[in-house]
Protein backbone atom coordinates (compact mmCIF):
# COMPACT_ATOMS: atom_id res chain seq x y z
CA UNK A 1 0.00 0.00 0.00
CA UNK A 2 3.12 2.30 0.52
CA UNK A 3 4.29 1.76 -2.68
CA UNK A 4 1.00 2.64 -3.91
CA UNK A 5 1.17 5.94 -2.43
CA UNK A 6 4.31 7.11 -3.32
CA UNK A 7 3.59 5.88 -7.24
CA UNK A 8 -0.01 7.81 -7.23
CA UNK A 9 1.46 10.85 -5.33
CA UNK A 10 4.54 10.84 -8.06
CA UNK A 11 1.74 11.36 -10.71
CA UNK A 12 1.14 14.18 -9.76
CA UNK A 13 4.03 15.68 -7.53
CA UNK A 14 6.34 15.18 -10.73
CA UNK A 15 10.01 14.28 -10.71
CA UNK A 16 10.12 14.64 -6.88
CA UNK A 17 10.20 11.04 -5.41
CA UNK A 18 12.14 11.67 -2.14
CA UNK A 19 10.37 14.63 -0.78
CA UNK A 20 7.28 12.45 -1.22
CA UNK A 21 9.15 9.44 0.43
CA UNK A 22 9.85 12.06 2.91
CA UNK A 23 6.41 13.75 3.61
CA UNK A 24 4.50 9.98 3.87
CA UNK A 25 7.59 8.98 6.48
CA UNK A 26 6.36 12.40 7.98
CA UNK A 27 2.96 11.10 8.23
CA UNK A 28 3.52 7.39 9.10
CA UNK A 29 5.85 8.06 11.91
CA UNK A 30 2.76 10.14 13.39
CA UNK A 31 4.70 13.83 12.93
CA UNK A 32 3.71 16.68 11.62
CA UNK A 33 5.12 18.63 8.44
CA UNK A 34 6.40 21.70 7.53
CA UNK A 35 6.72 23.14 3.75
CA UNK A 36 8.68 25.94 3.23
CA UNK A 37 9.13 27.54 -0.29
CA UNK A 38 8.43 29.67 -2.63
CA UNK A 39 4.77 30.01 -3.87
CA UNK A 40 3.47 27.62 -7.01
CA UNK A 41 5.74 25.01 -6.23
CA UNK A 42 3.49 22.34 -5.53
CA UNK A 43 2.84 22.56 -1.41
CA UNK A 44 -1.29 22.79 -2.00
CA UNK A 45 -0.90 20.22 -4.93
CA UNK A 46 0.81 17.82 -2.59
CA UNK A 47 -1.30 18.58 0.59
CA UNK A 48 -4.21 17.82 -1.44
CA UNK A 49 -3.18 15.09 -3.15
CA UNK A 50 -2.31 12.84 -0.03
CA UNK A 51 -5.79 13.69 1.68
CA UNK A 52 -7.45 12.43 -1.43
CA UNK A 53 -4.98 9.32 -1.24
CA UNK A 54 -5.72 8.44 2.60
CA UNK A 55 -8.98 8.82 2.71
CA UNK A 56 -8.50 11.55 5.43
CA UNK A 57 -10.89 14.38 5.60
CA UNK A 58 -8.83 17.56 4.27
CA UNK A 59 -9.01 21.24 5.49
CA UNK A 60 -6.95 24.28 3.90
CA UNK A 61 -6.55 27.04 6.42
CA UNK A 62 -4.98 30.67 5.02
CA UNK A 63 -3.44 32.16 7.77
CA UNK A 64 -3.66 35.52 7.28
CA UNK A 65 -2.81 38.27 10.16
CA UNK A 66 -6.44 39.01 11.53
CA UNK A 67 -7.05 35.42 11.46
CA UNK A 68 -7.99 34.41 15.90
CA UNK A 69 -7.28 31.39 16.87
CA UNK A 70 -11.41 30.48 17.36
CA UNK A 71 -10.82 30.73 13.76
CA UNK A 72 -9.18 27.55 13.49
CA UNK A 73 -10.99 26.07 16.79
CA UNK A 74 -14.25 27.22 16.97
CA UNK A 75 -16.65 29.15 19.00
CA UNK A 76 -19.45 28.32 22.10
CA UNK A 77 -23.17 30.00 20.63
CA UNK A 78 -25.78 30.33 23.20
CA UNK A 79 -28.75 28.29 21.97
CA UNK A 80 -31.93 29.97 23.19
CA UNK A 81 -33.96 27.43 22.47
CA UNK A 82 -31.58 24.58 25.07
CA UNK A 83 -30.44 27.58 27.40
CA UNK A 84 -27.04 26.90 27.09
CA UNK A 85 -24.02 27.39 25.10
CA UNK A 86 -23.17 25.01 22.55
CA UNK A 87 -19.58 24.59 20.91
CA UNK A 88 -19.70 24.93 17.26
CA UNK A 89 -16.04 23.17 16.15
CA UNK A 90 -13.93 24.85 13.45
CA UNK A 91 -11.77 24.02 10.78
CA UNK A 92 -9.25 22.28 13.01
CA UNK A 93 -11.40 19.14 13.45
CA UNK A 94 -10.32 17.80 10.36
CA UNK A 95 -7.59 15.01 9.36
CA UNK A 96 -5.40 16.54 7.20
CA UNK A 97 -4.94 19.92 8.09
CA UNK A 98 -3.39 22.24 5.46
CA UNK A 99 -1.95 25.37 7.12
CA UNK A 100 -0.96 28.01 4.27
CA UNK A 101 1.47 30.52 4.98
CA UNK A 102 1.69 29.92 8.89
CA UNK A 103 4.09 32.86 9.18
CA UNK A 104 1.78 35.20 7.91
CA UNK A 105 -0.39 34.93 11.16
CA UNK A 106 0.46 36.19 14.45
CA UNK A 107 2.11 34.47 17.13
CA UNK A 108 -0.91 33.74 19.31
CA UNK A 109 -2.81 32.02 17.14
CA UNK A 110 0.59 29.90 15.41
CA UNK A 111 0.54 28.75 19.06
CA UNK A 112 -3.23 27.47 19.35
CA UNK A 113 -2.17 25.84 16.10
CA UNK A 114 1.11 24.00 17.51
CA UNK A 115 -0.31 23.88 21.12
CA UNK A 116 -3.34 21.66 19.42
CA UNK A 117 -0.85 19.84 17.42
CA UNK A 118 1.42 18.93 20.51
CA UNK A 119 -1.53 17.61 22.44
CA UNK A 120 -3.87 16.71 19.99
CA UNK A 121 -6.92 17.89 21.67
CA UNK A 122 -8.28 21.41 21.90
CA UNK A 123 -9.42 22.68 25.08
CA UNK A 124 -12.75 24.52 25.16
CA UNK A 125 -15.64 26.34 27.36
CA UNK A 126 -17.50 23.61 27.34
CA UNK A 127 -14.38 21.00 28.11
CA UNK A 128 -11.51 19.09 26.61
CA UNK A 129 -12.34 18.07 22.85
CA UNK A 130 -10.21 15.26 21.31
CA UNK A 131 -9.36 15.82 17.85
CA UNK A 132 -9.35 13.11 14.94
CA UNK A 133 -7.43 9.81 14.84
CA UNK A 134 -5.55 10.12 12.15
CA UNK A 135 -4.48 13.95 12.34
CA UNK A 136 -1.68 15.63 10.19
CA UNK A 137 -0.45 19.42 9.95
CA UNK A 138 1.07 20.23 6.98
CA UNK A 139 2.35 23.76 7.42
CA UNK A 140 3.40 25.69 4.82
CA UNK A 141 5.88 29.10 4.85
CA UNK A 142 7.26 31.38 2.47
CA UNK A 143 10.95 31.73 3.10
CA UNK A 144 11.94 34.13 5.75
CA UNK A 145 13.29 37.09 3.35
CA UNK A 146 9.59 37.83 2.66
CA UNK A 147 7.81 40.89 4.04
CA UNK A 148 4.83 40.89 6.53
CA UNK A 149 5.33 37.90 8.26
CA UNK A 150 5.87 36.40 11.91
CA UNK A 151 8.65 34.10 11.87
CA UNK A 152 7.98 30.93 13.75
CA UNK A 153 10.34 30.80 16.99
CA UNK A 154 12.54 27.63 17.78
CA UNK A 155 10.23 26.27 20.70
CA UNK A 156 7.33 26.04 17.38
CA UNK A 157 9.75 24.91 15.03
CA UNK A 158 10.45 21.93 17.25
CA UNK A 159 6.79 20.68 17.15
CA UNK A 160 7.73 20.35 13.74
CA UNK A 161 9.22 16.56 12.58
CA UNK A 162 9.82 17.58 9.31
CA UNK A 163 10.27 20.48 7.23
CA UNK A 164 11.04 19.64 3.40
CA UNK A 165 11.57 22.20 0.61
CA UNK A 166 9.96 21.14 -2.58
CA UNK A 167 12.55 22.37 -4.91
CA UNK A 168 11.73 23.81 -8.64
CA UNK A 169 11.43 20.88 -11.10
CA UNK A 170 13.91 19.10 -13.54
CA UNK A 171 13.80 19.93 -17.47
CA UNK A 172 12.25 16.90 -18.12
CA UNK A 173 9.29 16.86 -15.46
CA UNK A 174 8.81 20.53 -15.79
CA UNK A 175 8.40 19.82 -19.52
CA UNK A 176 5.92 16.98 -18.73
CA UNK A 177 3.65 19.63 -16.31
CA UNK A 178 4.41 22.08 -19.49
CA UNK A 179 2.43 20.05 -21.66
CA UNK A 180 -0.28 19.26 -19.32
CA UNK A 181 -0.96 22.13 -18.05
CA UNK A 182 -4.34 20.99 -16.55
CA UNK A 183 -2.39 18.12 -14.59
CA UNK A 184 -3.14 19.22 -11.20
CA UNK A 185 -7.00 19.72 -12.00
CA UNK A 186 -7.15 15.80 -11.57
CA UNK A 187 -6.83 16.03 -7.96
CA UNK A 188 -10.36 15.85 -6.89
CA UNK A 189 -10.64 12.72 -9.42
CA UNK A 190 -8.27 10.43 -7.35
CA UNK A 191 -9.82 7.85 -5.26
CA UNK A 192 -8.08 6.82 -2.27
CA UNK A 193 -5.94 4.02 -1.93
CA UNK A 194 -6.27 3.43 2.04
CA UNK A 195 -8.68 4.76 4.30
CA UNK A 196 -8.28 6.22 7.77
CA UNK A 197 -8.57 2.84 9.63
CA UNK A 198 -5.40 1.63 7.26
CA UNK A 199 -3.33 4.39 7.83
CA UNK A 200 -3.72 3.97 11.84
CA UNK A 201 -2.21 0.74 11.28
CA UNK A 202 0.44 1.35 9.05
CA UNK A 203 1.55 3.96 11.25
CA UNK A 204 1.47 1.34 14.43
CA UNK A 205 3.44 -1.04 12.06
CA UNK A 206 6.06 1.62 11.76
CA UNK A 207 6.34 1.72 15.64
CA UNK A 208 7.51 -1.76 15.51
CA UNK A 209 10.47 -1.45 12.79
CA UNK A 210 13.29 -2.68 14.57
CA UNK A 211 16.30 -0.35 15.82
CA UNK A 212 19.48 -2.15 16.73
CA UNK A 213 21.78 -0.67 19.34
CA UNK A 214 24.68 0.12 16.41
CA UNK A 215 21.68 2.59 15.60
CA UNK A 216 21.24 3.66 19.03
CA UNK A 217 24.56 4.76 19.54
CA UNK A 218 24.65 6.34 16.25
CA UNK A 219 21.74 8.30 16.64
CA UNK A 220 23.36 9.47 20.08
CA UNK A 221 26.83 10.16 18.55
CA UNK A 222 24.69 12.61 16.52
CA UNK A 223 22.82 14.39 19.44
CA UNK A 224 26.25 14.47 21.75
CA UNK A 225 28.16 15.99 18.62
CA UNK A 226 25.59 18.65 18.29
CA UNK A 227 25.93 19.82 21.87
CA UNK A 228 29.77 19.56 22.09
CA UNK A 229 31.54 21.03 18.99
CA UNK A 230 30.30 24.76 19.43
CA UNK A 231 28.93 24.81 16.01
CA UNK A 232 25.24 25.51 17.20
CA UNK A 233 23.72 28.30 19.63
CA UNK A 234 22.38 25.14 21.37
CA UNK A 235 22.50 21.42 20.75
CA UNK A 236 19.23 18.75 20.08
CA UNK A 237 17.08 18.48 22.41
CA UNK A 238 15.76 14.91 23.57
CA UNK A 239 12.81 15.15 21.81
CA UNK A 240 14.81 15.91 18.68
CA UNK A 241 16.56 12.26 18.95
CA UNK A 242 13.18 10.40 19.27
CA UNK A 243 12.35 12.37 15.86
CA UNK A 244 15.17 10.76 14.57
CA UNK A 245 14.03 7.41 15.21
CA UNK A 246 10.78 7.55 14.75
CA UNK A 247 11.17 9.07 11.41
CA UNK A 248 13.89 6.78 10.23
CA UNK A 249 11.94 3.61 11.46
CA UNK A 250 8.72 5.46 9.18
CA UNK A 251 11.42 5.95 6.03
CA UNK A 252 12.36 2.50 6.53
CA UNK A 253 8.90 1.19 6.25
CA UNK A 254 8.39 3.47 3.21
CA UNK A 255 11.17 0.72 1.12
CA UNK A 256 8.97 -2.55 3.06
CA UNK A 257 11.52 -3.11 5.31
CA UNK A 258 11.44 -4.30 9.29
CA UNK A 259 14.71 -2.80 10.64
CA UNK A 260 16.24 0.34 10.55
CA UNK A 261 20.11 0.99 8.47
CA UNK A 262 22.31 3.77 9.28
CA UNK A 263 21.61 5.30 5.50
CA UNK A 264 17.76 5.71 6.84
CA UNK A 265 19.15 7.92 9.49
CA UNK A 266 21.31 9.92 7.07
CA UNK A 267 18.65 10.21 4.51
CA UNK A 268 16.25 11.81 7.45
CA UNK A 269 18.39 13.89 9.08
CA UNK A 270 18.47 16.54 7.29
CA UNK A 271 14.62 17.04 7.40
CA UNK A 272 14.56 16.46 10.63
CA UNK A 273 17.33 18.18 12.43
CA UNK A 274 18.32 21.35 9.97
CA UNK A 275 15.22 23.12 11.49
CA UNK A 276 15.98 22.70 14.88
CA UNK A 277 20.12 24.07 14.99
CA UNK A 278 21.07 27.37 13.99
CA UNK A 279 24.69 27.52 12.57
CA UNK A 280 27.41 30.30 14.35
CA UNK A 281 28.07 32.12 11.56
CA UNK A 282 31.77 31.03 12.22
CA UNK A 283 31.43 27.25 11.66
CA UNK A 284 30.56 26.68 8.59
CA UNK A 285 29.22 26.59 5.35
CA UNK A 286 27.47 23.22 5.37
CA UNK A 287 24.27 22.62 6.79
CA UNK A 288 23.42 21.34 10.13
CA UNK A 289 22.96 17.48 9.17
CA UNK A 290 25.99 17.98 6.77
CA UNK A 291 28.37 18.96 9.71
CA UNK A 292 26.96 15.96 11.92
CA UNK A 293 27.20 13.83 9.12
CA UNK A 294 30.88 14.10 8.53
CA UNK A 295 31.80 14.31 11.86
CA UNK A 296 30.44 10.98 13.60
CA UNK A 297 31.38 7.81 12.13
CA UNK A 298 28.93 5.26 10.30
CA UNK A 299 28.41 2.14 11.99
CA UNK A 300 28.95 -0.29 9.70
């Protein structure tokens, strides 16, 4: 059923294979995903795309900057006619939510966004309101150079597992979306492959990919080299290294397989670490997971 996926969502995300690999480990290993690029590159298309796939009912949020956070939650009406309030849910009680341009909203209602995601329930007048089984953010961001918008801080950028840049075509798919220029009109014609009930399990199949201790210590080599070498304002945090694992068990279960190889962590790392660390300007060119990378050994 994986291999499904990734074929269907290749039809129409063209030419980009591993960022799709990436964004379904995103949503098997039970994380949540954040796009940032430049506009038309695909990030609706894709969002779209895998909530037609799954099954999974899909929202699209535009942040904007008057946008309040019982915007995305909802609001308690008093009924006249029952003499009480009742809680009318918002957009948020959806499966796959699609949040566009998070950074053009303010910070207070980013956070009832990311606190909901962290805890996946939404607190309310009338009590505590569980949100869906399966749920899945995909956040998307224009780059930070952009005017008019609210960066997200580190603290929210942790309750990210992923963020992925889409990337501008090759000649050959670009020439391919060139001469089907109504390609991405299809969406709402594909038929899902799995349904919500499927994807629960395949995500609880991921939990039990195996992780030997070589990867253990790896994955700890990486964290420990982070805090140590002085190349970051601060090191990865705990929750960071579960990422890691979680996300490379997911990746692994993307190719069928029931253990995790050092090359899963390597291929994840990138997506999941390079948005937690920020580089001293004095250390380096390379990128976060680059400069971990070539400084801790592979297990072999």
């Amino acid at each position: 059923m994986i291999k499904e996926l990734q074929n269907a969502l290749g039809q129409v995300l063209l030419g980009k294979d591993e960022v799709i690999r990436l964004g379904l480990s995103c949503l098997l290993a039970n994380g949540h995903l954040l796009l940032e690029d430049l506009p038309g590159m695909g990030k609706t298309t894709f969002s779209h795309a895998l909530a037609m796939l799954t099954g999974m009912r899909y929202r699209r949020i535009q942040f904007t900057s008057d946008l309040l956070p019982s915007d995305l939650l909802g609001v308690s009406i008093y009924d006249s006619e029952l003499k009480k309030f009742q809680f009318h849910r918002g957009p948020l009680f959806s499966q796959l939510i699609l949040a566009d341009e998070i950074n053009r909203a303010t910070p207070k209602t980013q956070s009832a966004l990311l606190e909901a995601m962290e805890e996946k329930q939404v607190t309310t007048d009338t009590g505590t309101l569980a949100l869906p089984n399966p749920f899945f953010v995909i956040a998307t961001q224009n780059p930070s150079h952009h005017i008019g918008t609210y960066p997200l801080p580190e603290s929210q950028l942790d309750r990210f597992l992923m963020r992925l840049e889409i990337g501008y075509p090759s000649p050959d798919a670009e020439r391919v979306l060139l001469k089907s220029p109504r390609l991405h009109d299809d969406i709402s014609k594909l038929t899902s492959i799995i349904n919500s009930e499927q994807l629960i399990e395949l995500q609880l199949q991921v939990q039990k990919v195996s992780v030997s201790e070589l990867i253990l210590n790896y994955v700890q080599s990486l964290l420990s080299t982070s805090r140590d070498q002085g190349w970051f304002y601060h090191g990865l945090s705990p929750r960071a290294g579960l990422g890691i694992i979680r996300a490379a068990q997911a990746y692994a279960g993307t190719d069928e397989r029931v253990f995790v190889r050092p090359d899963d962590v390597q291929a994840i790392l990138a997506a999941v670490v390079n948005h937690r660390l920020v580089i001293k300007k004095s250390a380096s060119a390379l990128s976060p997971a680059d400069l971990l990378m070539n400084a801790v050994e592979v297990p072999v």
